[in-house]
Each structure stands twice: as structure tokens, then as C-alpha cells.
Protein backbone atom coordinates (compact mmCIF):
# COMPACT_ATOMS: atom_id res chain seq x y z
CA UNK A 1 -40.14 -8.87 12.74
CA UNK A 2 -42.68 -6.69 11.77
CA UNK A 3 -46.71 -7.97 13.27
CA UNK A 4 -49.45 -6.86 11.20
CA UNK A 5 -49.41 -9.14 8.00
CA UNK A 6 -46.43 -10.85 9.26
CA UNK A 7 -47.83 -12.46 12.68
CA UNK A 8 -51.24 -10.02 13.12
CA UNK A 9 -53.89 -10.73 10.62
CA UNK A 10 -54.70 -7.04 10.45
CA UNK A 11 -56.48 -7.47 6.71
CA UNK A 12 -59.04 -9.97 8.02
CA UNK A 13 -59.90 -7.98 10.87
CA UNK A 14 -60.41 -5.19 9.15
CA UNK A 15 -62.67 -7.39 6.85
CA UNK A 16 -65.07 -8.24 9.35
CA UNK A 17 -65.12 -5.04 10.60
CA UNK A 18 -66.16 -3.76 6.44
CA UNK A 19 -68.92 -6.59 6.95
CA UNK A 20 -70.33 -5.18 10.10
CA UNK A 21 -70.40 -1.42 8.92
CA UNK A 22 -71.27 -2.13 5.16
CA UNK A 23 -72.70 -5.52 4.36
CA UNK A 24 -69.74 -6.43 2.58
CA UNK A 25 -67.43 -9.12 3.06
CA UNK A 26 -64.04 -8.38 1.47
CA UNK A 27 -61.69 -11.69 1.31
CA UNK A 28 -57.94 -11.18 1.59
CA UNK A 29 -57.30 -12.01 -1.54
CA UNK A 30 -59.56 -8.73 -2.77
CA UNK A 31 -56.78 -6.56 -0.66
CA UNK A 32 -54.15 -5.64 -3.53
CA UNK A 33 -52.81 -2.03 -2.27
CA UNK A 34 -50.98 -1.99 1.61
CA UNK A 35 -53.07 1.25 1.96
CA UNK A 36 -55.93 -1.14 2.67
CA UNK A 37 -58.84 1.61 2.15
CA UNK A 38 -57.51 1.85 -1.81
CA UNK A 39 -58.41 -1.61 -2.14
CA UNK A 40 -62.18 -1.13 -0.32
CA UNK A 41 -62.89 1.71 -2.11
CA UNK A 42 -61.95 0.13 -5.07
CA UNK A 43 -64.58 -2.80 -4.07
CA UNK A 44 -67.17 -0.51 -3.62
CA UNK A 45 -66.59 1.09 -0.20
CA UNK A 46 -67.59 4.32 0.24
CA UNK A 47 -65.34 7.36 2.34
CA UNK A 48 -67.87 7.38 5.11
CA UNK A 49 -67.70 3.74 5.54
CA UNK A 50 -63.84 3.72 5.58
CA UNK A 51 -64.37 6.80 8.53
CA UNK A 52 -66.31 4.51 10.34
CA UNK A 53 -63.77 1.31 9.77
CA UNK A 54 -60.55 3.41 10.98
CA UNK A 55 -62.32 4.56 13.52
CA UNK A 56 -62.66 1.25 14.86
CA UNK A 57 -59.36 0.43 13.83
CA UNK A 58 -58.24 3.15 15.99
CA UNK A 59 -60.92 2.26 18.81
CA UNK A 60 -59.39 1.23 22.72
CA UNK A 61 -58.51 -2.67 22.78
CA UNK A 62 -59.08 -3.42 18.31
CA UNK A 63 -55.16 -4.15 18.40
CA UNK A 64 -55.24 -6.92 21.54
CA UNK A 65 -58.06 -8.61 19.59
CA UNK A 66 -56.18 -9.60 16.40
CA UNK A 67 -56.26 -13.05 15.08
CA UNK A 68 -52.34 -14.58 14.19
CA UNK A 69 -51.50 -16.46 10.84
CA UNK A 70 -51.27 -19.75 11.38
CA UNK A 71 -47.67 -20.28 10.23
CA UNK A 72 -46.34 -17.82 13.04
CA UNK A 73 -48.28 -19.05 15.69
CA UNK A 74 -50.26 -21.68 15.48
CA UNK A 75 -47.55 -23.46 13.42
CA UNK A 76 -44.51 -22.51 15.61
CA UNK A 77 -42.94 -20.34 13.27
CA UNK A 78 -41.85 -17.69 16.06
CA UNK A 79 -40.90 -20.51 18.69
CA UNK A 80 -38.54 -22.10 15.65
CA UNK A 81 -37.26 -18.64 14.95
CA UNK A 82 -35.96 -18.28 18.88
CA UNK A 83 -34.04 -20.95 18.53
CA UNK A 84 -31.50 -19.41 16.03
CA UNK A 85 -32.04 -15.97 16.47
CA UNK A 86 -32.82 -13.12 18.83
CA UNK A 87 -36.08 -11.94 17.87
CA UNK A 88 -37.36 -8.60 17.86
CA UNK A 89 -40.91 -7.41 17.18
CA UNK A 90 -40.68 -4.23 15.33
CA UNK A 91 -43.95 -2.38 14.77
CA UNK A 92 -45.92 0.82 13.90
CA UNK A 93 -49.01 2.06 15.28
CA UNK A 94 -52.14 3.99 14.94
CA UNK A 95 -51.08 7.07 15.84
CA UNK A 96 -54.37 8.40 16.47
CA UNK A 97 -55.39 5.58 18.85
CA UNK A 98 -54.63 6.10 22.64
CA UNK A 99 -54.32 2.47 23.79
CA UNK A 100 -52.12 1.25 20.58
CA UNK A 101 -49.16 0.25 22.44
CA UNK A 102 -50.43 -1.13 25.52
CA UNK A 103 -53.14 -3.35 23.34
CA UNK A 104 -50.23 -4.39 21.04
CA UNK A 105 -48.20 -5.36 23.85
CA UNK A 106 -51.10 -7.18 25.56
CA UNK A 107 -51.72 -9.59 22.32
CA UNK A 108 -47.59 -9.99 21.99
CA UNK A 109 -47.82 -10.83 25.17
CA UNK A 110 -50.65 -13.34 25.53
CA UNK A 111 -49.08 -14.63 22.22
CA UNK A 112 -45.52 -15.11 23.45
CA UNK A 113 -44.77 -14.21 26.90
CA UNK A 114 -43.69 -17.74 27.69
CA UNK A 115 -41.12 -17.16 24.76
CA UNK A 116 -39.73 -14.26 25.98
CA UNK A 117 -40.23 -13.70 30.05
CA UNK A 118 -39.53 -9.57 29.88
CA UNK A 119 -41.31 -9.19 26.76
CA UNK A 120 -41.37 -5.44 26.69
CA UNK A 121 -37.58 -6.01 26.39
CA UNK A 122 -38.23 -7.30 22.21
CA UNK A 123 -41.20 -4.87 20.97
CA UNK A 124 -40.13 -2.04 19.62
CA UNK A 125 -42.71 0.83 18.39
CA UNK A 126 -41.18 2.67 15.02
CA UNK A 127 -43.18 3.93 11.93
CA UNK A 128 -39.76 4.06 10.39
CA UNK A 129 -38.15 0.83 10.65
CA UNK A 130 -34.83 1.24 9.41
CA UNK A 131 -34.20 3.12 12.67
CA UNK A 132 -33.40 -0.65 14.11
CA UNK A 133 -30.74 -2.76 13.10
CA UNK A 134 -30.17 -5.82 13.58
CA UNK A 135 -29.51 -9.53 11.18
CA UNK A 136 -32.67 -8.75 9.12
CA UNK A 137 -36.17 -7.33 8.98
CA UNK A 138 -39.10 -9.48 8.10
CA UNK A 139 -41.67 -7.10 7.08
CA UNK A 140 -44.88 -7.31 4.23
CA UNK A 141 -44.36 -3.73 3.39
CA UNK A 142 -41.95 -3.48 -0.03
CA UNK A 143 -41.21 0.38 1.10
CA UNK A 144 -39.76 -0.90 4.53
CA UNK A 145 -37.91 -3.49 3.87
CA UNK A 146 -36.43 -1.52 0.89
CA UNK A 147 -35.24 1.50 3.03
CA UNK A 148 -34.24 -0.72 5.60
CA UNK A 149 -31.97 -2.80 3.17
CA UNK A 150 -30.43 0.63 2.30
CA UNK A 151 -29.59 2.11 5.24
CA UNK A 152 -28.52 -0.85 7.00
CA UNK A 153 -26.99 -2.08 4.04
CA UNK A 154 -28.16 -5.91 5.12
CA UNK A 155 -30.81 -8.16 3.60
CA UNK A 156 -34.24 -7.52 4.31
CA UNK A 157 -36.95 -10.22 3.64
CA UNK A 158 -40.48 -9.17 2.16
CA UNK A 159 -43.39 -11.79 3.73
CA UNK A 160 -45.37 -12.10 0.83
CA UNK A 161 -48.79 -11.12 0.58
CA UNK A 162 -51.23 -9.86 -1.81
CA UNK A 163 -51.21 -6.42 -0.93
CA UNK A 164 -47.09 -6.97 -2.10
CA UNK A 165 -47.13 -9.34 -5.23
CA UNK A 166 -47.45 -6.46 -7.95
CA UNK A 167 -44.71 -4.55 -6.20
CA UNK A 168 -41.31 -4.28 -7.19
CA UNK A 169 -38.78 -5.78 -5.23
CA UNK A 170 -35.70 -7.91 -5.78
CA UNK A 171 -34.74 -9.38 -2.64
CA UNK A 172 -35.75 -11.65 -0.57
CA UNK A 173 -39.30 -12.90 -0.17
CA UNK A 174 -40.96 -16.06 1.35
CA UNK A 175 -43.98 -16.69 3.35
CA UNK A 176 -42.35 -19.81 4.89
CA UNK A 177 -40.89 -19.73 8.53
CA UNK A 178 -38.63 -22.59 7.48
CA UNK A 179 -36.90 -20.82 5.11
CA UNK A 180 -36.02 -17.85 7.09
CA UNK A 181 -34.95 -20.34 9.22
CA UNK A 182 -32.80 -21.77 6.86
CA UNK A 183 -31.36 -18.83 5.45
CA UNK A 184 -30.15 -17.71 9.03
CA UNK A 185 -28.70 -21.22 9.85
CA UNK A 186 -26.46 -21.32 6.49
CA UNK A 187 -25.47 -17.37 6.96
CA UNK A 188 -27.22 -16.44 4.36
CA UNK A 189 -28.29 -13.47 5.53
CA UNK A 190 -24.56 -11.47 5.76
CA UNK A 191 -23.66 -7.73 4.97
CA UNK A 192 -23.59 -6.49 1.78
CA UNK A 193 -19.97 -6.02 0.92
């Protein structure tokens, strides 16, 4: 499972951030492009601005202080998924940040260390997902889960979004635990032949 814009709620964030450097309060709904500094340009956002957001983006500790959507946490959409499945947290990182990983393992942690007791064991860091196999990947990024459904050669699942609806993709796609849920329990989700 992929975190930002699948568990992390990177986009609002990085919203309130935009408010505190420009005056202007993006909504996620304004976010249309996964490069999110297309879509805040494109609202007005100038390329000093954007400097200043990545560079908090990038700053020590942004990445442990990330609000969760609802439906993963809040909702129990991770602690359902446990219970039919091994999950794994798959994610990138800011390459240019020094504290990344340990403040991305901090929030998983704080998040869902009673789910999983050795953590660290079910985070891995790749910017190129496909890398890890395993039943599926769960991902809001169209490229990723359409490399990953090519080299593993298994059904990846797009969490929809609106940086994702004009995309082209014709697998899977939800934004509902339940179904994921469902599509695991029924073997749905089974090599391509």
C-alpha cells in the first residue's frame, strides 16, 4: 500500500502550507495533476512560492506531521485489511529531505504500531514500486500501478483521487476499503494468465 494519497493526506498538507506562504487556500478538489506544483501554478502560484512550499515539504519532521484519510484510519480500513492480508506499506520519499524515512516511519508507527509490533518489518522505501511484489499494489499514482501491473503481471488497484480521474487507466480503481477487501476475499485479485 502506497501512503501519501492512499493513507497520508499529503495534498491537504501541502494546502495549508500554500495558505501560510501565499494567502491562498487551495482545496483538494483544485489538485488535478499528481505533480502537485502543476496544479498551484496553474491556480496562481508563483515558482518562488512553490521553492518555499517544497522546501517545507522537504523540511526535518513535515512527513511525521501528516493528517490520515479517514477511511484508512479513522474508519478502520487498514485494521480490516490485516485481517485478510499481509500488508505492506510501500512508499517513496523526498529525496532531498534528511529525516524522510525516520519521520515516515514515526507517523506509520504512531498510526499502526499496535497493528504490526516490528513495524519496520512492513515499510518499505522505493521510488520505483514495481521493485516489490506481492498480491497487489494499492497506489493513487496511474504510472505506478501501471508499471507495476506489467512487470508483476498481477492486478494493481488505482485509489482514486482527483489528481487521477482524467488519467487513463483500465484496471482496477476504488476508494473504498471494503471493496479491496472484497476483492481479496473472493480471489479476485489472481495472476494474469
Amino acid at each position: 500500500i502506497d501512503c501519501d494519497g492512499v493513507i497520508a493526506d499529503f495534498v491537504r498538507k501541502v494546502c495549508r502550507d500554500t495558505l501560510g506562504i501565499t494567502g491562498k487556500l487551495p482545496k483538494e478538489s483544485d489538485i488535478t495533476d499528481f505533480e502537485i506544483d502543476i496544479s498551484l501554478k496553474r491556480l496562481g502560484v508563483t515558482n518562488e512560492e512553490w521553492a518555499k512550499i517544497e522546501a517545507e515539504i522537504k523540511s526535518p519532521g513535515w512527513a511525521r506531521d501528516l493528517g490520515t484519510y479517514s477511511e484508512a484510519w479513522h474508519q478502520g480500513g487498514i485494521a480490516r485489511l490485516t485481517e485478510v492480508a499481509e500488508v505492506v506499506f510501500v512508499t517513496s520519499y523526498q529525496r532531498e529531505s534528511t529525516t524522510w524515512v525516520y519521520d515516515r516511519e514515526k507517523w506509520l508507527t504512531s498510526l499502526f504500531g499496535d497493528l504490526f509490533p516490528n513495524i519496520k518489518n512492513n515499510i518499505i522505501f522505493a521510488k520505483d514500486k514495481s521493485h516489490v511484489d506481492g498480491l497487489t499494489l494499492i497506489d493513487d499514482r496511474v504510472e505506478n500501478v501501471r508499471v507495476w501491473e506489467d512487470r508483476r503481471n498481477k492486478p494493481a488497484i488505482l485509489w482514486k483521487r482527483p489528481w487521477n480521474r482524467n488519467k487513463s487507466w483500465n484496471g482496477l480503481e476504488t476508494d473504498s476499503w471494503d471493496e479491496v477487501i472484497q476483492w481479496i476475499k473472493t480471489g479476485f485479485l489472481r495472476p494474469f494468465k
